[in-house]
N, C-alpha and C. Protein backbone atom coordinates (compact mmCIF):
# COMPACT_ATOMS: atom_id res chain seq x y z
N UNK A 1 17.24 0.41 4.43
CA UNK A 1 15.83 0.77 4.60
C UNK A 1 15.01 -0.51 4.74
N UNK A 2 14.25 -0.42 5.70
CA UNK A 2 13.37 -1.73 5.93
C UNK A 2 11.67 -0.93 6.06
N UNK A 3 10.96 -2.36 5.59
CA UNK A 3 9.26 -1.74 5.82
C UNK A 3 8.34 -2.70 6.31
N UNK A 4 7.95 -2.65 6.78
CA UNK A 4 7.43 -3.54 7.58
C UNK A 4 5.92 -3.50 7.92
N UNK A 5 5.03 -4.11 6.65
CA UNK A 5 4.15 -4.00 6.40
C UNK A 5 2.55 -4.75 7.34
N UNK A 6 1.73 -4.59 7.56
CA UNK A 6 0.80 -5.73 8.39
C UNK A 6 -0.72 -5.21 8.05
N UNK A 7 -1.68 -6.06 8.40
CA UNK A 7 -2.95 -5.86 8.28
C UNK A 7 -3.74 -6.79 7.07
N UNK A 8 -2.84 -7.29 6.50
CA UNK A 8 -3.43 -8.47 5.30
C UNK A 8 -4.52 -9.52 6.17
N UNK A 9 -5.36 -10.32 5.66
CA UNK A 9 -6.15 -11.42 6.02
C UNK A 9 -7.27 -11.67 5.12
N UNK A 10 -7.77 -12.24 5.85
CA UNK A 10 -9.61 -12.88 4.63
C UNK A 10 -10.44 -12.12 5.09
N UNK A 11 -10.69 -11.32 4.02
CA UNK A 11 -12.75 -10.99 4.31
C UNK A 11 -13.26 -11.17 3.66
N UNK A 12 -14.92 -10.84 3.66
CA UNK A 12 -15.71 -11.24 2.89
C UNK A 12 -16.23 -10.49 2.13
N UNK A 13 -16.53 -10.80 0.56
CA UNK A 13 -17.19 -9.28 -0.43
C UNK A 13 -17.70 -8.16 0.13
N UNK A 14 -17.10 -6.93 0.20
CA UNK A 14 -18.08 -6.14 1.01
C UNK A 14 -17.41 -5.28 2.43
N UNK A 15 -16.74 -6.45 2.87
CA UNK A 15 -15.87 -5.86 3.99
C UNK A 15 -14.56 -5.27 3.43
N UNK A 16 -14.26 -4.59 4.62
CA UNK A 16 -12.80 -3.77 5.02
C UNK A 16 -11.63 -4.47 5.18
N UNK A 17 -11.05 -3.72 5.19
CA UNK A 17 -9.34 -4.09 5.77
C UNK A 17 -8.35 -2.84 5.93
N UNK A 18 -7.65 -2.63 7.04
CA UNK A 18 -6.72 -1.73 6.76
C UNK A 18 -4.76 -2.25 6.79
N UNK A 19 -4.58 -1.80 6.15
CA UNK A 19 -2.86 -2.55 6.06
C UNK A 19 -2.22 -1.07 6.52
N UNK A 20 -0.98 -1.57 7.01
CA UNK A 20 -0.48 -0.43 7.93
C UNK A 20 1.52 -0.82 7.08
N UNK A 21 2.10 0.74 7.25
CA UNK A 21 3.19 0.29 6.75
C UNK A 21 4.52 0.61 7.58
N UNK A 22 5.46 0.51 7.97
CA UNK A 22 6.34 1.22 8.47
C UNK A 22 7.41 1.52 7.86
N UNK A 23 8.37 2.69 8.02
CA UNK A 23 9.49 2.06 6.99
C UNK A 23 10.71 2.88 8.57
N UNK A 24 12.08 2.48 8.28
CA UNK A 24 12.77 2.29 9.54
C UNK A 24 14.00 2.28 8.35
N UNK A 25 15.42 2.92 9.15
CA UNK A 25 16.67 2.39 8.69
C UNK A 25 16.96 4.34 8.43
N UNK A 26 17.76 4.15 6.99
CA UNK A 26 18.13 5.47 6.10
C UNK A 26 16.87 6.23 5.50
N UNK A 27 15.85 6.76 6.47
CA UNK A 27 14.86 7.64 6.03
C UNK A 27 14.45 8.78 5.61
N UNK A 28 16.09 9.56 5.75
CA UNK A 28 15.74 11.30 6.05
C UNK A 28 15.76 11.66 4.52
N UNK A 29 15.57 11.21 3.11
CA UNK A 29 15.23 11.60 2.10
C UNK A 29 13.88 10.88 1.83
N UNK A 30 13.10 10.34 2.24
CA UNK A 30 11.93 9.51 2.09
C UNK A 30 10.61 10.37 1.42
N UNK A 31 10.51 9.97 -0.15
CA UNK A 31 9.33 11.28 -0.42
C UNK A 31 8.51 10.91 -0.84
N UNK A 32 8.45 9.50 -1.22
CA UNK A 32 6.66 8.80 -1.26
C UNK A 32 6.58 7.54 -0.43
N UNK A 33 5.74 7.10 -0.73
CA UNK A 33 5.24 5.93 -0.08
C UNK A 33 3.67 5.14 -0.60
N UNK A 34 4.01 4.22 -1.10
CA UNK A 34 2.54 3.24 -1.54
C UNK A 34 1.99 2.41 -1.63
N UNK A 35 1.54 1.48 -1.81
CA UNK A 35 0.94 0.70 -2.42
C UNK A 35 0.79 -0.16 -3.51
N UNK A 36 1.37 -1.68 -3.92
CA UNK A 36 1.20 -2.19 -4.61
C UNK A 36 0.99 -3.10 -4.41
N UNK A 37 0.12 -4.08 -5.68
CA UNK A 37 -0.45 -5.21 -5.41
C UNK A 37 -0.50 -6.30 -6.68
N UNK A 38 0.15 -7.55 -6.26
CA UNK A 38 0.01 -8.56 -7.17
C UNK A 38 -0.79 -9.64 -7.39
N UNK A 39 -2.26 -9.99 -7.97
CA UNK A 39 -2.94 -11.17 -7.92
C UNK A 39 -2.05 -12.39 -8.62
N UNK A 40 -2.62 -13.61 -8.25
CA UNK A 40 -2.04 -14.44 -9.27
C UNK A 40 -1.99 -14.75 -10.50
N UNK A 41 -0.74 -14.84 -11.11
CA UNK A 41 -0.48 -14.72 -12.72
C UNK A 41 -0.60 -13.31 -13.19
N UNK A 42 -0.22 -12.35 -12.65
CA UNK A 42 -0.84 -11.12 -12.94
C UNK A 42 0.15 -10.21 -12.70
N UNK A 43 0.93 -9.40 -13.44
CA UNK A 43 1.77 -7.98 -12.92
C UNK A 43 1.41 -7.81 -11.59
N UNK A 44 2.95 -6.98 -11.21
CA UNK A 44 2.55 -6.06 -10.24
C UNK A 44 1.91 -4.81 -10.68
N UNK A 45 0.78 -4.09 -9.92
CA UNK A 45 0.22 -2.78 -10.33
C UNK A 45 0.22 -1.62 -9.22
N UNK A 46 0.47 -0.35 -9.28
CA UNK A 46 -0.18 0.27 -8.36
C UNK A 46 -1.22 0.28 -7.81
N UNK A 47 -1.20 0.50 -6.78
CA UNK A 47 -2.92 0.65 -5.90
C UNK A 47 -2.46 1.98 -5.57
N UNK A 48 -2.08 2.58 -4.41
CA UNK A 48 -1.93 3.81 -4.42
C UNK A 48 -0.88 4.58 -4.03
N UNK A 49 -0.06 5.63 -3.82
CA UNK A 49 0.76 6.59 -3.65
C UNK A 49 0.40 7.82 -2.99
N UNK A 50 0.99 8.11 -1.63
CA UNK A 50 1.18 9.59 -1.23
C UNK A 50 2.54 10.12 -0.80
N UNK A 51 2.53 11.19 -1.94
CA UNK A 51 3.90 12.18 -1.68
C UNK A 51 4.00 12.97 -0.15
N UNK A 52 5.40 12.62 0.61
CA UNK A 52 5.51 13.34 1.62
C UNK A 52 5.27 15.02 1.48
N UNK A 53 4.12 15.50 1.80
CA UNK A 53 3.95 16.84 2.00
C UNK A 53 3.23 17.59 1.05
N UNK A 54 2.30 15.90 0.68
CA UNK A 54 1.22 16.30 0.04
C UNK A 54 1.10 15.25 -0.82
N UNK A 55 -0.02 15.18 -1.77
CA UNK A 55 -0.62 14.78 -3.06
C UNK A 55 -0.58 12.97 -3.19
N UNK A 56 -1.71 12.45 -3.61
CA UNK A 56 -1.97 11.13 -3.44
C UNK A 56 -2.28 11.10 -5.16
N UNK A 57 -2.20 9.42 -5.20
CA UNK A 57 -2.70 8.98 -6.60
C UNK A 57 -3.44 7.80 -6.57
N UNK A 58 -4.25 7.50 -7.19
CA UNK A 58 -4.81 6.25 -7.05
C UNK A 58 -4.85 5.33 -8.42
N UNK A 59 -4.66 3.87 -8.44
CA UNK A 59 -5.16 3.58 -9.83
C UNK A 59 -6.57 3.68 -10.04
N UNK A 60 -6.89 3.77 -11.03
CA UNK A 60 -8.21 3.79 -11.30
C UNK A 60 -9.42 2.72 -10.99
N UNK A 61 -8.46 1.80 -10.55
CA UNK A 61 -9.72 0.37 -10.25
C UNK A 61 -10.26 0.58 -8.88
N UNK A 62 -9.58 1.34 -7.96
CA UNK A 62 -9.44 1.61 -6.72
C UNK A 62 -9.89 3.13 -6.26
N UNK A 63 -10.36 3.46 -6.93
CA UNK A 63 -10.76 5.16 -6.46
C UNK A 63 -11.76 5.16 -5.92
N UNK A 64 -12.27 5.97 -5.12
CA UNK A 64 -13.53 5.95 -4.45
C UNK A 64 -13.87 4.35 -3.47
N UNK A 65 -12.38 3.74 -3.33
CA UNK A 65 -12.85 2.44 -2.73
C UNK A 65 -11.63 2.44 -1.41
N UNK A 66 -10.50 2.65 -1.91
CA UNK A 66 -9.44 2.59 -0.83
C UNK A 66 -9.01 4.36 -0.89
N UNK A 67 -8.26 4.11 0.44
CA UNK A 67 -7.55 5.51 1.09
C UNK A 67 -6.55 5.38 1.48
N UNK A 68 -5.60 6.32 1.01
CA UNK A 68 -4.15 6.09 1.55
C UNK A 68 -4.04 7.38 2.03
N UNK A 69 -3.12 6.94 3.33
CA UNK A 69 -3.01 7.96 4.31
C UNK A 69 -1.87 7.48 5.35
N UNK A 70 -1.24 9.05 5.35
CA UNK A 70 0.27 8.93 6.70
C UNK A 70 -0.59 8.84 7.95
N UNK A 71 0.56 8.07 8.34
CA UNK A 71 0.51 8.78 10.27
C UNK A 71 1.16 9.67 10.65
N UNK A 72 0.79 10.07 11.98
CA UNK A 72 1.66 11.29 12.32
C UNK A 72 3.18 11.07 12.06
N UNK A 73 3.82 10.19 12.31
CA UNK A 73 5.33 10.11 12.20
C UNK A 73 5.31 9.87 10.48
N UNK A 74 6.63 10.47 9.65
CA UNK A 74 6.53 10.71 8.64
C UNK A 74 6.81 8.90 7.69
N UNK A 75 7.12 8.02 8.65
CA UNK A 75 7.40 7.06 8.08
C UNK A 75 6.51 5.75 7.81
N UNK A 76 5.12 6.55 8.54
CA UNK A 76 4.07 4.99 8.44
C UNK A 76 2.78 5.73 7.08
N UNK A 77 2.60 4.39 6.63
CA UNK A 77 1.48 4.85 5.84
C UNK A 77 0.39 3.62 6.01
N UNK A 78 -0.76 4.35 5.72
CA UNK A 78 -2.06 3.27 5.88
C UNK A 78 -3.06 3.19 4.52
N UNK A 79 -3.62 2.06 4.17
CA UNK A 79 -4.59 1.90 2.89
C UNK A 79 -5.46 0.88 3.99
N UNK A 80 -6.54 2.01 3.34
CA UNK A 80 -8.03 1.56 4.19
C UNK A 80 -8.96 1.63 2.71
N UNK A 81 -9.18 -0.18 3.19
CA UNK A 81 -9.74 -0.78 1.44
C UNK A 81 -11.31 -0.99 2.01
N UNK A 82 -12.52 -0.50 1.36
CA UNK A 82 -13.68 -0.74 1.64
C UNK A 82 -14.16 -0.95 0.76
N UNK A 83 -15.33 -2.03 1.09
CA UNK A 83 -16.00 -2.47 0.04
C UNK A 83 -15.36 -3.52 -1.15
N UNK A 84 -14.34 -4.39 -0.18
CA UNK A 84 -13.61 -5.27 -0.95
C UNK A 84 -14.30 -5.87 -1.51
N UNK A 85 -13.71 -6.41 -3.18
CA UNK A 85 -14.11 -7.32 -3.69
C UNK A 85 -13.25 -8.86 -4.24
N UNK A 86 -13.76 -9.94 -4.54
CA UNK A 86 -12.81 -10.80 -4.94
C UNK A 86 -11.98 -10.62 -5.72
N UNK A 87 -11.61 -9.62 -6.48
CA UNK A 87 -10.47 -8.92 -7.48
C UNK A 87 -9.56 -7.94 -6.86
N UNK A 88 -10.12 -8.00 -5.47
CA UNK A 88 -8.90 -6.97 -4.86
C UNK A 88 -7.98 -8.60 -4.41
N UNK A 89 -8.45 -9.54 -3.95
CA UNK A 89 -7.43 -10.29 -3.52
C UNK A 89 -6.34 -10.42 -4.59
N UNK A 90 -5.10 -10.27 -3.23
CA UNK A 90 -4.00 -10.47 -4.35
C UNK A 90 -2.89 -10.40 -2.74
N UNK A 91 -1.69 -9.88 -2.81
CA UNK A 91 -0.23 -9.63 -2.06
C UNK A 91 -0.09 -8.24 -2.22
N UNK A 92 -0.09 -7.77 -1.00
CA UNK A 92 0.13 -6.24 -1.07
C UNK A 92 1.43 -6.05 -0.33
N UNK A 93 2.03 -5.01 -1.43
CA UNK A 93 3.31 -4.29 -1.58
C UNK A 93 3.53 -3.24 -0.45
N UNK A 94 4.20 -3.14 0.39
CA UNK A 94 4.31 -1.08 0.67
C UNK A 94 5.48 -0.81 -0.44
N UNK A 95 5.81 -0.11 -0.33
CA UNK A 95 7.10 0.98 -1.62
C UNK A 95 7.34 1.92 -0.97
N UNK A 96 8.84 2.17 -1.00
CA UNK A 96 8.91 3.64 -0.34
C UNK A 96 10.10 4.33 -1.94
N UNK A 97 10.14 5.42 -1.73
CA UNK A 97 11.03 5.73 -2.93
C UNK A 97 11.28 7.47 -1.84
N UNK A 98 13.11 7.72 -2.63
CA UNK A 98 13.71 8.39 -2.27
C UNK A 98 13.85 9.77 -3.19
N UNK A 99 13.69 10.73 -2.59
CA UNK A 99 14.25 12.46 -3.18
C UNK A 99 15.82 11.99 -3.57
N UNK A 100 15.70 12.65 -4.89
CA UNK A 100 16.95 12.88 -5.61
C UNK A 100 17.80 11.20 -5.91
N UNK A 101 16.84 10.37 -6.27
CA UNK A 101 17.44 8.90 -6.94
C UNK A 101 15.90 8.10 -7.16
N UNK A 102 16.46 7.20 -7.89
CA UNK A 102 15.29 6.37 -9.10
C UNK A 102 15.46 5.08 -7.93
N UNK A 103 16.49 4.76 -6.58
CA UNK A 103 16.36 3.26 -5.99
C UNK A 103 14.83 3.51 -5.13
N UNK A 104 13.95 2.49 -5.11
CA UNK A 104 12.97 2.39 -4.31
C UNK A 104 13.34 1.31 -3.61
N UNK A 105 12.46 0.83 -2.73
CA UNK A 105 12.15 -0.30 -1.59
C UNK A 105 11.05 -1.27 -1.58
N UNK A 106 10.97 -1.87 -0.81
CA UNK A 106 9.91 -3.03 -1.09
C UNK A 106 9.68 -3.99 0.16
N UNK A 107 8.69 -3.89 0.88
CA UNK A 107 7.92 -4.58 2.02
C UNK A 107 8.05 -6.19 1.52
N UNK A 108 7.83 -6.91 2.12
CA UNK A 108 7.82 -8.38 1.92
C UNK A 108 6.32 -8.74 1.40
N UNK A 109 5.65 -8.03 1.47
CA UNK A 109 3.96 -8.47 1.45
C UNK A 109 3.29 -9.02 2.21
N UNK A 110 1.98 -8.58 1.88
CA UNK A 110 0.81 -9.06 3.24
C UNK A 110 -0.56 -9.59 2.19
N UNK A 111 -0.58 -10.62 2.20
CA UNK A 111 -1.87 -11.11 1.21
C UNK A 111 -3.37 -10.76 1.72
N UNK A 112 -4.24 -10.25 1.19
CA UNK A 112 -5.25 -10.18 1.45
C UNK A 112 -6.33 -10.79 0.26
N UNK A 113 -7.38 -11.71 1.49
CA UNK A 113 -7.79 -12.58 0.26
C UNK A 113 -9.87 -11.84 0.30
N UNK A 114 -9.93 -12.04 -0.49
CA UNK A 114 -11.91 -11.55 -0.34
C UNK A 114 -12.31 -13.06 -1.13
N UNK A 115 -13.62 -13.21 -0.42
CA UNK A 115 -14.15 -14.14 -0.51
C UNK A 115 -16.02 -14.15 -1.11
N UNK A 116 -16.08 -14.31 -1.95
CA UNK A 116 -17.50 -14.36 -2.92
C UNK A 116 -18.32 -14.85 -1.29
């Protein structure tokens, strides 16, 4: 399984960004897909999650600010971050995780930085 994540860069307090995800390879059990993100010195945390064929989650720092959302093909997902702030900068994760096993996956990361 590969993912192949894009849309990271610099904006400025206030602005957008959308990161786009793909995932490709052994897909036909594929039942979430999300979002995570690491600042520096800092855990990795969720940002967000949507279950194939329904239901999203968000962390709580992020609600009402980003959107996660499929594309038509069942294997891309998108987080559309508005209203960035300098605490969203950090390295963003995609994740994909499989029906019927605990192995997940992991994108290489796409940094996105916000700027005061």
């Amino acid at each position: 399984v590969q993912l192949q994540a894009s849309g990271g860069g610099s904006v400025q307090a206030g602005g957008s960004l959308r990161l786009s995800c793909a995932a490709s390879g052994s897909i036909f059990t594929l039942n979430v897909l999300g979002w995570y993100r690491q600042a520096p010195g800092k855990q990795r945390e969720l940002v967000a999650q949507i279950i194939i064929g329904g239901g999203t989650k968000y962390s709580d720092s992020v609600k009402d600010q980003f959107t996660i959302s499929r594309g038509n093909a069942k294997n891309t997902v998108f987080l559309q971050m508005n209203s960035l702030k300098p605490e969203d900068t950090a390295v963003y994760y995609c994740n994909a995780g499989f029906a019927g096993t605990a192995m997940n996956y992991w994108g290489k990361g796409t940094l996105v930085t916000v700027s005061s």
